[in-house]
N, C-alpha and C. Protein backbone atom coordinates (compact mmCIF):
# COMPACT_ATOMS: atom_id res chain seq x y z
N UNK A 1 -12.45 62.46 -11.65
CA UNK A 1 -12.03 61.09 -11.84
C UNK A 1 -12.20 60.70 -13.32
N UNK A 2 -11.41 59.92 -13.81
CA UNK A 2 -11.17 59.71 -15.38
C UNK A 2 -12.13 58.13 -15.32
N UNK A 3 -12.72 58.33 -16.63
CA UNK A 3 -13.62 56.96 -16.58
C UNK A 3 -13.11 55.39 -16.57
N UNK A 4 -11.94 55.68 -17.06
CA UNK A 4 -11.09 54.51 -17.02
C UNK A 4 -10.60 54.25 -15.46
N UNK A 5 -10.71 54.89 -14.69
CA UNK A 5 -10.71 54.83 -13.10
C UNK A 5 -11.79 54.15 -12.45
N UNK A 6 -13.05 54.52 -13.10
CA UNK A 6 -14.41 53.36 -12.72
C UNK A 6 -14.32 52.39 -13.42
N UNK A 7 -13.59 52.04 -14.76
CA UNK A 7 -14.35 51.18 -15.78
C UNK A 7 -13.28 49.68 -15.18
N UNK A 8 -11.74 49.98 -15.08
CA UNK A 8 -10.39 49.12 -14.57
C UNK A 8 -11.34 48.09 -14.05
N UNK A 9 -11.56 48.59 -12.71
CA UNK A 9 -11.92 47.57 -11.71
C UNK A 9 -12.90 46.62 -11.87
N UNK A 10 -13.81 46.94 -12.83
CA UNK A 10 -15.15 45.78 -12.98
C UNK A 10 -14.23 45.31 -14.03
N UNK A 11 -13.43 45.66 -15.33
CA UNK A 11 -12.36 44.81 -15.88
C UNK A 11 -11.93 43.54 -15.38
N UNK A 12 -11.31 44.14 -14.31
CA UNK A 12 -10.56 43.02 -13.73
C UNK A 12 -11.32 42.33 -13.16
N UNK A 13 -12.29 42.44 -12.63
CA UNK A 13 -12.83 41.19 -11.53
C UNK A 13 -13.41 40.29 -12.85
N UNK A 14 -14.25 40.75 -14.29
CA UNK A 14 -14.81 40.27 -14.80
C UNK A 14 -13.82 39.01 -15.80
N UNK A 15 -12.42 39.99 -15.78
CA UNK A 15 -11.51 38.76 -16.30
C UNK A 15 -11.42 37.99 -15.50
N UNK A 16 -10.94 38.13 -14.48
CA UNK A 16 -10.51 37.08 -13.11
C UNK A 16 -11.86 35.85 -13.05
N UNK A 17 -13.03 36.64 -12.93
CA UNK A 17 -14.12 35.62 -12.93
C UNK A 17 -13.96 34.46 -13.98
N UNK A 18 -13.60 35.04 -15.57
CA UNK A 18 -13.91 34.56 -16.83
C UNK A 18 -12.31 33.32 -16.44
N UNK A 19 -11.77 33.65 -16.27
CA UNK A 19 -10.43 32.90 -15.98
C UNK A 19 -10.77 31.66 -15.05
N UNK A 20 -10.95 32.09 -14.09
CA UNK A 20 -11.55 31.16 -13.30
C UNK A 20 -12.63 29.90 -13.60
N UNK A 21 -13.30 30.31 -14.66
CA UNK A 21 -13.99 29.38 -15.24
C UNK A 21 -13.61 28.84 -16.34
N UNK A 22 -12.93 29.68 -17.13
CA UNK A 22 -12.20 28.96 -18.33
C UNK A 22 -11.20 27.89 -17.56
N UNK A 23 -10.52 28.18 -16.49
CA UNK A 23 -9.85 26.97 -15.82
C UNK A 23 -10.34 25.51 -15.93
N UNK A 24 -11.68 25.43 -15.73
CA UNK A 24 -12.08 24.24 -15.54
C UNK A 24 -12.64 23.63 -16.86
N UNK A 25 -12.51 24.14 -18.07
CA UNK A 25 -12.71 23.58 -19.30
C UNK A 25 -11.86 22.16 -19.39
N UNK A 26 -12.81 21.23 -19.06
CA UNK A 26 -11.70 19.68 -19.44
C UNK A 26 -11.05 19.61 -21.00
N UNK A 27 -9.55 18.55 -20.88
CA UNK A 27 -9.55 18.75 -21.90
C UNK A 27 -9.82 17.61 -22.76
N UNK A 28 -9.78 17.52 -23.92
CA UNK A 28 -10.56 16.17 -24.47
C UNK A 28 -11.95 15.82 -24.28
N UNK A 29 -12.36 17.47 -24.21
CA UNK A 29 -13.86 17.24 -24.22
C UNK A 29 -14.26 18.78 -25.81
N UNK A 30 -13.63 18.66 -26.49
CA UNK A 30 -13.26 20.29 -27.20
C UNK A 30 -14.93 20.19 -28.36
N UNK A 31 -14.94 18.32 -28.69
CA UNK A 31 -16.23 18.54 -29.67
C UNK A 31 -17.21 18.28 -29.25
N UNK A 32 -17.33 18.28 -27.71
CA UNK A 32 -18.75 18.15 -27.14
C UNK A 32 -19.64 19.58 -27.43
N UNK A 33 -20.71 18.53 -27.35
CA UNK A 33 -21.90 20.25 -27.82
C UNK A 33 -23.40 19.68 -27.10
N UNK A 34 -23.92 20.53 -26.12
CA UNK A 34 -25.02 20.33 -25.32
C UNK A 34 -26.74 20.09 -26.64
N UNK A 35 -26.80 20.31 -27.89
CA UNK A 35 -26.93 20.49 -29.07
C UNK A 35 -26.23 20.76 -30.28
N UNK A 36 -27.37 20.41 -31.45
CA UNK A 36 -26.68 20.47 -32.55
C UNK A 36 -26.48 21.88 -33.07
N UNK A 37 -27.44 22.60 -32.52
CA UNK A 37 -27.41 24.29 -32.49
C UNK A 37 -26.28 25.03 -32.21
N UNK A 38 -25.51 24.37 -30.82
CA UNK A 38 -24.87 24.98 -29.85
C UNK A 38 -23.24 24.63 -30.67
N UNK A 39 -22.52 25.77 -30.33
CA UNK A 39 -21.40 25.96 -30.01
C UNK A 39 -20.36 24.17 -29.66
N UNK A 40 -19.55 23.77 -29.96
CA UNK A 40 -18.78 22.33 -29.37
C UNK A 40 -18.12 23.86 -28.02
N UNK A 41 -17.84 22.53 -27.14
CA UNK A 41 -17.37 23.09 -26.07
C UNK A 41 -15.97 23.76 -25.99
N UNK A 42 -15.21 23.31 -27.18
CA UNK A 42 -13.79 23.73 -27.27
C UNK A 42 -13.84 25.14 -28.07
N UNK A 43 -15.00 25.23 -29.09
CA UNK A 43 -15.30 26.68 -29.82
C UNK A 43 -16.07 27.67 -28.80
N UNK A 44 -16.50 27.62 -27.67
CA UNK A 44 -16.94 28.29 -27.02
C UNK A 44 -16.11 28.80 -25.86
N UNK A 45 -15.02 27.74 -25.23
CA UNK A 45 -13.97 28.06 -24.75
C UNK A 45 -12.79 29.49 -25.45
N UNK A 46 -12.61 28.70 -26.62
CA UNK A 46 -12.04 29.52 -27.59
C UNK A 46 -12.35 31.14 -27.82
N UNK A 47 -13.85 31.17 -27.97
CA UNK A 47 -14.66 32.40 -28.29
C UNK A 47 -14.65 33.47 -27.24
N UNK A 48 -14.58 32.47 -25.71
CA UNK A 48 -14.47 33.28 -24.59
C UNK A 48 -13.15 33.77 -25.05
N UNK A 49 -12.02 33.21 -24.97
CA UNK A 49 -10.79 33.53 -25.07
C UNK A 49 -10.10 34.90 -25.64
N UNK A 50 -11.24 35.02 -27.05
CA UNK A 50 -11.07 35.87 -28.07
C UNK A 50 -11.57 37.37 -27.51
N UNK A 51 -12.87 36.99 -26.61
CA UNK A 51 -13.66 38.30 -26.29
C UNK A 51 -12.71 39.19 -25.53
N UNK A 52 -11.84 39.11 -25.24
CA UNK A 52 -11.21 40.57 -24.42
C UNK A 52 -10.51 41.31 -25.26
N UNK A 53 -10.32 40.86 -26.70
CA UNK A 53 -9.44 41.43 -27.95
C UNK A 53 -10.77 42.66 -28.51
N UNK A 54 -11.94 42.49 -28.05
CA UNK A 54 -12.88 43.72 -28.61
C UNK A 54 -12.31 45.15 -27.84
N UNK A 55 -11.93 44.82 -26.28
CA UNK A 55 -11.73 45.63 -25.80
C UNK A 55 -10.81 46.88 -26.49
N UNK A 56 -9.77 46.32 -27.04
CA UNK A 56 -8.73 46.73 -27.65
C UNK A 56 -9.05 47.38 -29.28
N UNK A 57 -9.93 46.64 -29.77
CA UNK A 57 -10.61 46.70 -31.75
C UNK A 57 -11.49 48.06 -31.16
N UNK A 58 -12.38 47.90 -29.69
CA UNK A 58 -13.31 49.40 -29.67
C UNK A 58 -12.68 50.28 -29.44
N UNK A 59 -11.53 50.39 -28.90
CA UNK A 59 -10.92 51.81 -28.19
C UNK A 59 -9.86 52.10 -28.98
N UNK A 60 -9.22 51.35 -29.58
CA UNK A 60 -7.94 52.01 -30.42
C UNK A 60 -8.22 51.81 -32.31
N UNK A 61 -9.53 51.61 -32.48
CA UNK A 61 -10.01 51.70 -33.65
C UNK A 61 -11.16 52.12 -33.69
N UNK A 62 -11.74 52.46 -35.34
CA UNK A 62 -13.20 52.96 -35.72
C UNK A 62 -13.71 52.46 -36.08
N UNK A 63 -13.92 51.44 -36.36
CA UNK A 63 -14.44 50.21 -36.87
C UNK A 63 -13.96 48.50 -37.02
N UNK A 64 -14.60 47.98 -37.36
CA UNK A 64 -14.18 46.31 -37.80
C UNK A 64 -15.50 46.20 -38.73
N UNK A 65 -14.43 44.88 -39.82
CA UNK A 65 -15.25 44.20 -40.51
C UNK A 65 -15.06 43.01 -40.37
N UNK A 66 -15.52 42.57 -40.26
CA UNK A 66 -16.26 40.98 -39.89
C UNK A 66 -15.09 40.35 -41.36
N UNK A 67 -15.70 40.71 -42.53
CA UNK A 67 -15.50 40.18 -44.03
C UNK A 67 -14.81 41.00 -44.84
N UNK A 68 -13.64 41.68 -44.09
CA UNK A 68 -13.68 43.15 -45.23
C UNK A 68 -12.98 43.04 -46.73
N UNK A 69 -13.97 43.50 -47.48
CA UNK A 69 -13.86 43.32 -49.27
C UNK A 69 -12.19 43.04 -49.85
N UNK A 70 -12.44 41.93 -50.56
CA UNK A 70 -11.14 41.50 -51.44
C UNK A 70 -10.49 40.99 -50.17
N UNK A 71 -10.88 40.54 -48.95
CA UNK A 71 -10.15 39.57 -47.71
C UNK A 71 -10.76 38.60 -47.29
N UNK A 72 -10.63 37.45 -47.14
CA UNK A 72 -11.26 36.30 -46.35
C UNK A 72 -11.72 36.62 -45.60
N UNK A 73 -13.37 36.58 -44.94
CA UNK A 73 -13.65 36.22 -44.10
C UNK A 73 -13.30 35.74 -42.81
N UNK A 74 -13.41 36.54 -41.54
CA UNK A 74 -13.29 35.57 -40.15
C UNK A 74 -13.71 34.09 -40.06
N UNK A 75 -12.52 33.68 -40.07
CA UNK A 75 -12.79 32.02 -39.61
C UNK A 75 -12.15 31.47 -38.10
N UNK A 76 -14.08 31.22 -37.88
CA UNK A 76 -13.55 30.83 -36.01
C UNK A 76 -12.41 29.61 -36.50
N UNK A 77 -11.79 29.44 -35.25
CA UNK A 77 -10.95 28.15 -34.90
C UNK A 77 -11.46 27.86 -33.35
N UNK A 78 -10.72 26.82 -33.24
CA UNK A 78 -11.06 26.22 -31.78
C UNK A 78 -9.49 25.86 -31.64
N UNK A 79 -9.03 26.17 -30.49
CA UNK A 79 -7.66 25.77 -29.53
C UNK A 79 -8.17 24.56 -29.19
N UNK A 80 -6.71 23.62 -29.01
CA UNK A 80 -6.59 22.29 -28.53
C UNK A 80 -6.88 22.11 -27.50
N UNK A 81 -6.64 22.96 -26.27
CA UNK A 81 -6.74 22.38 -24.92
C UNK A 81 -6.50 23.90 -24.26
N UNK A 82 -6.78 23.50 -22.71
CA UNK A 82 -6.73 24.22 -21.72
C UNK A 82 -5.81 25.41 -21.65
N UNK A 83 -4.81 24.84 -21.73
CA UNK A 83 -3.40 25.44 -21.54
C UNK A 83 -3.94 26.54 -22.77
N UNK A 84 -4.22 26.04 -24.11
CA UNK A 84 -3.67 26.85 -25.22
C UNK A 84 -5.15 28.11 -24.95
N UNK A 85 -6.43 28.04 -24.07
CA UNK A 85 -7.45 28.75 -24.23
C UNK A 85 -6.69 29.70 -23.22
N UNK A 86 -6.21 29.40 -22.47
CA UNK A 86 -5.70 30.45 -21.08
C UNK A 86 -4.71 31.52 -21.62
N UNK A 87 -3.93 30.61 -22.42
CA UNK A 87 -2.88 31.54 -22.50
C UNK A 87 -3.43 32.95 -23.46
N UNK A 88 -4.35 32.21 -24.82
CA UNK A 88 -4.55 33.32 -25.38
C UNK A 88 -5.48 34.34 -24.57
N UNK A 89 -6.26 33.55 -23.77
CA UNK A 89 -6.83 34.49 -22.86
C UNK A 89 -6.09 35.55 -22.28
N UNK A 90 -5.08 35.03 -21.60
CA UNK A 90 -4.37 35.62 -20.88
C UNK A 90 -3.48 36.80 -21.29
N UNK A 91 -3.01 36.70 -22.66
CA UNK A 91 -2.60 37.80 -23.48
C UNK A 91 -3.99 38.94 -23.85
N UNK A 92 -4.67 38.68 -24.52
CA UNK A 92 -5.96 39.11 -25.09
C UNK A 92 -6.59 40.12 -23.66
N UNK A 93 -6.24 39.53 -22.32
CA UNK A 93 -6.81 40.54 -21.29
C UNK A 93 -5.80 41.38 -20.85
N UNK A 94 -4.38 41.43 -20.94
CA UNK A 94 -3.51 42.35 -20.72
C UNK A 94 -3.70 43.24 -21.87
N UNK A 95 -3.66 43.07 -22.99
CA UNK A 95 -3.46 43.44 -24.28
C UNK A 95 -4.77 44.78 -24.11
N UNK A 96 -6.26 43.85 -23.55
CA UNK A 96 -7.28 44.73 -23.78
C UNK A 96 -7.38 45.94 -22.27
N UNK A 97 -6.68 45.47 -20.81
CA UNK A 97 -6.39 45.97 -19.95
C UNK A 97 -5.09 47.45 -20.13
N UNK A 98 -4.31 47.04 -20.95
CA UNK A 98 -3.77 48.17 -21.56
C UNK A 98 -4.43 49.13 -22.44
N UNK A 99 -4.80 48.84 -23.58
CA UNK A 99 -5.80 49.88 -24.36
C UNK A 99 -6.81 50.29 -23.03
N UNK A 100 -7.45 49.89 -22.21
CA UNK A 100 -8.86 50.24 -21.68
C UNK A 100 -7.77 51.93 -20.65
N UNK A 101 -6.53 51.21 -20.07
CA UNK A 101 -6.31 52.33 -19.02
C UNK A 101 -5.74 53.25 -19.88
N UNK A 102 -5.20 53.24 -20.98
CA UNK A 102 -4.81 54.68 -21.87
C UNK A 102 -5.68 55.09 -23.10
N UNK A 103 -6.80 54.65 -22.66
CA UNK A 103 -7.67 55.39 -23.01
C UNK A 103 -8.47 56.95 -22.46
N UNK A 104 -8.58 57.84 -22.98
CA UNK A 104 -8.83 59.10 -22.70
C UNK A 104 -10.33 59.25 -22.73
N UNK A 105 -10.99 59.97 -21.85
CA UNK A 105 -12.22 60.86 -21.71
C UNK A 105 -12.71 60.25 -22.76
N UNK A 106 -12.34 61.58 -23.60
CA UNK A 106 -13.00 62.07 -25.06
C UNK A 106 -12.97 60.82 -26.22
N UNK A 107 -12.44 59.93 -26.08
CA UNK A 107 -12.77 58.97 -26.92
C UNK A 107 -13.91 57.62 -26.62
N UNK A 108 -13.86 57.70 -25.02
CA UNK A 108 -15.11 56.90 -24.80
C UNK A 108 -16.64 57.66 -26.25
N UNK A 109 -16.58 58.24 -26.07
CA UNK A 109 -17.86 59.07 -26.84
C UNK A 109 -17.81 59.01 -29.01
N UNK A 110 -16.78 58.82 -29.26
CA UNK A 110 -16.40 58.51 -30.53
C UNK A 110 -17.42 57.28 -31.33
N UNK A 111 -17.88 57.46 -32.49
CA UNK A 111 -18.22 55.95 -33.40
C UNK A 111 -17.34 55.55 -33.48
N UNK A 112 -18.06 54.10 -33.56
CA UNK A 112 -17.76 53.00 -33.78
C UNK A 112 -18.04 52.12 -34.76
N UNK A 113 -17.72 51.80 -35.87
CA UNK A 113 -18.89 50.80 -36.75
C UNK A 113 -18.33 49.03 -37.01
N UNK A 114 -19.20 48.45 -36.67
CA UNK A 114 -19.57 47.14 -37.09
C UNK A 114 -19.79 46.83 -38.62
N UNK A 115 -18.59 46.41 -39.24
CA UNK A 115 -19.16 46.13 -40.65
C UNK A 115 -19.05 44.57 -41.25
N UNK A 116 -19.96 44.60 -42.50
CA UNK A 116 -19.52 42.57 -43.09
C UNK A 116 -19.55 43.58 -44.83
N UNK A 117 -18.23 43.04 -45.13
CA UNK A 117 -17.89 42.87 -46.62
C UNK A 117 -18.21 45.06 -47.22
N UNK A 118 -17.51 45.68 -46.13
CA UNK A 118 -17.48 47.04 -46.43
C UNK A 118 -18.79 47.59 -46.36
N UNK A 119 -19.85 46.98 -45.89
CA UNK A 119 -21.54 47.69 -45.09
C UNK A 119 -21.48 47.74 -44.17
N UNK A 120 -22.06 48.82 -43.59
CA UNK A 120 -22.10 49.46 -41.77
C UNK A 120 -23.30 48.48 -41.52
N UNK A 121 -23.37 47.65 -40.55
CA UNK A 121 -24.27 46.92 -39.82
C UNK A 121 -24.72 47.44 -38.81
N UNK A 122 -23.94 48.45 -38.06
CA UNK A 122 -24.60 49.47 -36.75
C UNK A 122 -23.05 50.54 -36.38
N UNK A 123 -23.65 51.06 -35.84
CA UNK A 123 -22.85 52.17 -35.14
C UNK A 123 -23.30 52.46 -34.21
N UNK A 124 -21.87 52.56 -33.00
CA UNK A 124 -22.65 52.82 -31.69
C UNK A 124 -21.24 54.17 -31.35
N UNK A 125 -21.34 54.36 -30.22
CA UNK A 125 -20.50 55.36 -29.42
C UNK A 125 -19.13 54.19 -28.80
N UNK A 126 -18.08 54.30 -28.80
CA UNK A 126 -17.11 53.44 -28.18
C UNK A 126 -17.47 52.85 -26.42
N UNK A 127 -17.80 53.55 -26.10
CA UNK A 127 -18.59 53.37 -24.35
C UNK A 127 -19.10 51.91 -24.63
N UNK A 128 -19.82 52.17 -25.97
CA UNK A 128 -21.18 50.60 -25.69
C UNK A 128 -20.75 50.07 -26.11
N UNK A 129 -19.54 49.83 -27.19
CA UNK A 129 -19.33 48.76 -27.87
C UNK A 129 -18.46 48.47 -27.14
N UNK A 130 -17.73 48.77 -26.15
CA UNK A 130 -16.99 48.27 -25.17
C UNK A 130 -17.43 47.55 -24.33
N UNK A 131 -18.59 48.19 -24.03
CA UNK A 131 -19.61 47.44 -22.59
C UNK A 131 -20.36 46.09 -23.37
N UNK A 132 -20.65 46.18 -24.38
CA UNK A 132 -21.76 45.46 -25.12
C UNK A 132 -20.69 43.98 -25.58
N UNK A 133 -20.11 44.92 -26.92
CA UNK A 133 -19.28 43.49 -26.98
C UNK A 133 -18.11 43.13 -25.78
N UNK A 134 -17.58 43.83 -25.00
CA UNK A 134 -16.02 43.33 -24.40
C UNK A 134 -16.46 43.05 -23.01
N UNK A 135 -17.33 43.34 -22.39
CA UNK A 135 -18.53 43.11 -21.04
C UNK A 135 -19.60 41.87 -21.33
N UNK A 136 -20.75 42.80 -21.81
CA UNK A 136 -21.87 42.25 -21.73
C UNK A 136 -21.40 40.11 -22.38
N UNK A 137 -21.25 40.66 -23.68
CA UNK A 137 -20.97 39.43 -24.36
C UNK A 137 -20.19 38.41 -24.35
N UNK A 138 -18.79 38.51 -22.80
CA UNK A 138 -18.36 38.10 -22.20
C UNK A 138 -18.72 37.19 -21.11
N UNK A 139 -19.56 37.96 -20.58
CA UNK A 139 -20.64 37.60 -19.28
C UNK A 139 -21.63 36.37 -19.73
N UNK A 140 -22.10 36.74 -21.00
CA UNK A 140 -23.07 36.10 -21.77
C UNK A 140 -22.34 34.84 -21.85
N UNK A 141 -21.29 34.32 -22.84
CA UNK A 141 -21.04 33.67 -23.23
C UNK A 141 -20.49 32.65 -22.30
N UNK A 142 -19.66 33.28 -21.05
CA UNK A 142 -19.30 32.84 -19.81
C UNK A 142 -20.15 31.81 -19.05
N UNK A 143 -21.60 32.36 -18.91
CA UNK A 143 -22.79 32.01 -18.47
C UNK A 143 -23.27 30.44 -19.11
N UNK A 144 -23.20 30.79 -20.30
CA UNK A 144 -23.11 29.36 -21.53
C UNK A 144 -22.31 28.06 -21.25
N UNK A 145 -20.85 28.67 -20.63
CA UNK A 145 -20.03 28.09 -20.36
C UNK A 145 -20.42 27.10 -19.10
N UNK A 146 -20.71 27.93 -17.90
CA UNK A 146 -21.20 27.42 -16.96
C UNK A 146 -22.49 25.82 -17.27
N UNK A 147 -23.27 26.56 -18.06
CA UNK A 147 -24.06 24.90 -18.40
C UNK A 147 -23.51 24.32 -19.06
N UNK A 148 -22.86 24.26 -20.00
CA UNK A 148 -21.65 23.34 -21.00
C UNK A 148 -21.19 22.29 -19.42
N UNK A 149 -20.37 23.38 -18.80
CA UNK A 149 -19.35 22.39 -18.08
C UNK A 149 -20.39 22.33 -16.83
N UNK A 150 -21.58 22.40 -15.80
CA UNK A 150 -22.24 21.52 -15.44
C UNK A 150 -22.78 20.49 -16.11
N UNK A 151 -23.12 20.19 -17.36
CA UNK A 151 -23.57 18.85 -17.97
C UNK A 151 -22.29 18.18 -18.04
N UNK A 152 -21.35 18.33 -17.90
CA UNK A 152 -20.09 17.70 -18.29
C UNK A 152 -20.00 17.68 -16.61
N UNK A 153 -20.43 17.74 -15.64
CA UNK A 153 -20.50 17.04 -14.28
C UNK A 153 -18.90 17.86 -13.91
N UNK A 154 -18.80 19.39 -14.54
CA UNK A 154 -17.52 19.72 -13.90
C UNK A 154 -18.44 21.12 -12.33
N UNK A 155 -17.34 21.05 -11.58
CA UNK A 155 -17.65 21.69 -10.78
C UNK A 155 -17.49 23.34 -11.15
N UNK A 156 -18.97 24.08 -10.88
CA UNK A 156 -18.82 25.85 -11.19
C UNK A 156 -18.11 26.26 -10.28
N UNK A 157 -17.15 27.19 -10.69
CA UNK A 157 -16.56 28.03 -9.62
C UNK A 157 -17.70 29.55 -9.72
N UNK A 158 -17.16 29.84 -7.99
CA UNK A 158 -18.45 30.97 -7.90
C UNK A 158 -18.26 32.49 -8.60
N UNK A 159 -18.76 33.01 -9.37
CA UNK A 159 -18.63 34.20 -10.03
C UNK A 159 -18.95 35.57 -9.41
N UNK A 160 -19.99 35.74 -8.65
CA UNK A 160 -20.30 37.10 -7.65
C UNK A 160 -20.57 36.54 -6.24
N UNK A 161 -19.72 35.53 -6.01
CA UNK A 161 -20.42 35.11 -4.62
C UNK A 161 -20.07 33.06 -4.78
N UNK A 162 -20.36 32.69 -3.77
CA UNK A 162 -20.02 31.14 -4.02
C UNK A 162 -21.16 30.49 -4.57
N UNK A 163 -20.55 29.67 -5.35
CA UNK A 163 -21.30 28.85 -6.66
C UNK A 163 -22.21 27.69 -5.78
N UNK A 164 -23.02 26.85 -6.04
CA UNK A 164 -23.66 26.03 -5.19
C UNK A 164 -21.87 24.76 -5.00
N UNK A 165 -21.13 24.73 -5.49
CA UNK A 165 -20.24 23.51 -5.61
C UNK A 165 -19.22 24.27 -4.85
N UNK A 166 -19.42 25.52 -4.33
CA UNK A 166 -18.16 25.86 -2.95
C UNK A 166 -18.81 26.10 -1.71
N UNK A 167 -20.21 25.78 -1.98
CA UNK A 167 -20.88 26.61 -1.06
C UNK A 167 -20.31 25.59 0.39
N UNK A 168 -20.43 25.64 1.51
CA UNK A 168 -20.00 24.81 2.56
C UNK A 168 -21.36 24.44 3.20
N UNK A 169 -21.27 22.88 3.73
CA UNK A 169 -22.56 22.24 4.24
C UNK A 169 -22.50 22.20 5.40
């Protein structure tokens, strides 16, 4: 069995989940922020949006730079509304659902490097930086999401099972 045969399926449920909750991002709520620390709710929407594009930067490349020399810097943005977080979502997980299934064996195992302004910040094997950033940090940020939009009195949809707001009384 080819690893991309185990890896598809937690893909998909984990987009479907992430979708499902990006759904309920109100809109005209984009510069709320649970703190002054935290993320506004429309840049965290956004950020989710962006995370399935690693999928694609780990497996069909050897690196990224954050800052790379003689180029501007990554500058987050934040999308206007609902509609505009889904859709890029929605591209960004086909986009990264394609790279993930023609991907081969032998390249799960390949470096990877993380760089800012042409310095290696880490190197991992493509496996983790897939799992780490295009998984793990998905999940993570998702999770974030979930308290954002309970303080905003929106209802969680359930992610591995029903949420307390589907549960039936």
């Amino acid at each position: 069995m080819k690893m991309v045969d185990l890896l598809l399926p937690e893909f998909d449920e984990e987009m479907a989940a992430t979708r499902r909750m990006l759904e309920r991002v109100p809109d005209g709520k984009s510069q709320w922020q649970p703190h002054a620390k935290s993320m506004t709710l429309g840049r965290l929407a956004t950020h989710i949006s962006e995370i399935p594009a690693w999928t694609v930067r780990s497996l069909t490349h050897g690196e990224f730079d954050v800052a790379p020399p003689g180029s501007p810097p990554f500058q987050p943005r934040t999308l206007a509304t609902t509609a505009e977080v889904l859709a890029q979502f929605d591209r960004n997980v086909a986009d990264g659902r394609r790279a993930l299934a023609a991907t081969p064996d032998d390249e799960f195992g390949k470096p990877w490097s993380f760089k800012r302004a042409g310095q290696t910040i880490w190197t991992r094997p493509k496996h983790e930086v897939y799992r780490r950033m295009g998984l793990s940090h998905l999940v993570h940020h998702r999770a974030q999401l979930g308290v954002f939009l309970r303080l905003q009195e929106v209802a969680i949809p359930g992610m591995y099972g029903p949420s307390a707001d589907e549960q039936r009384r």
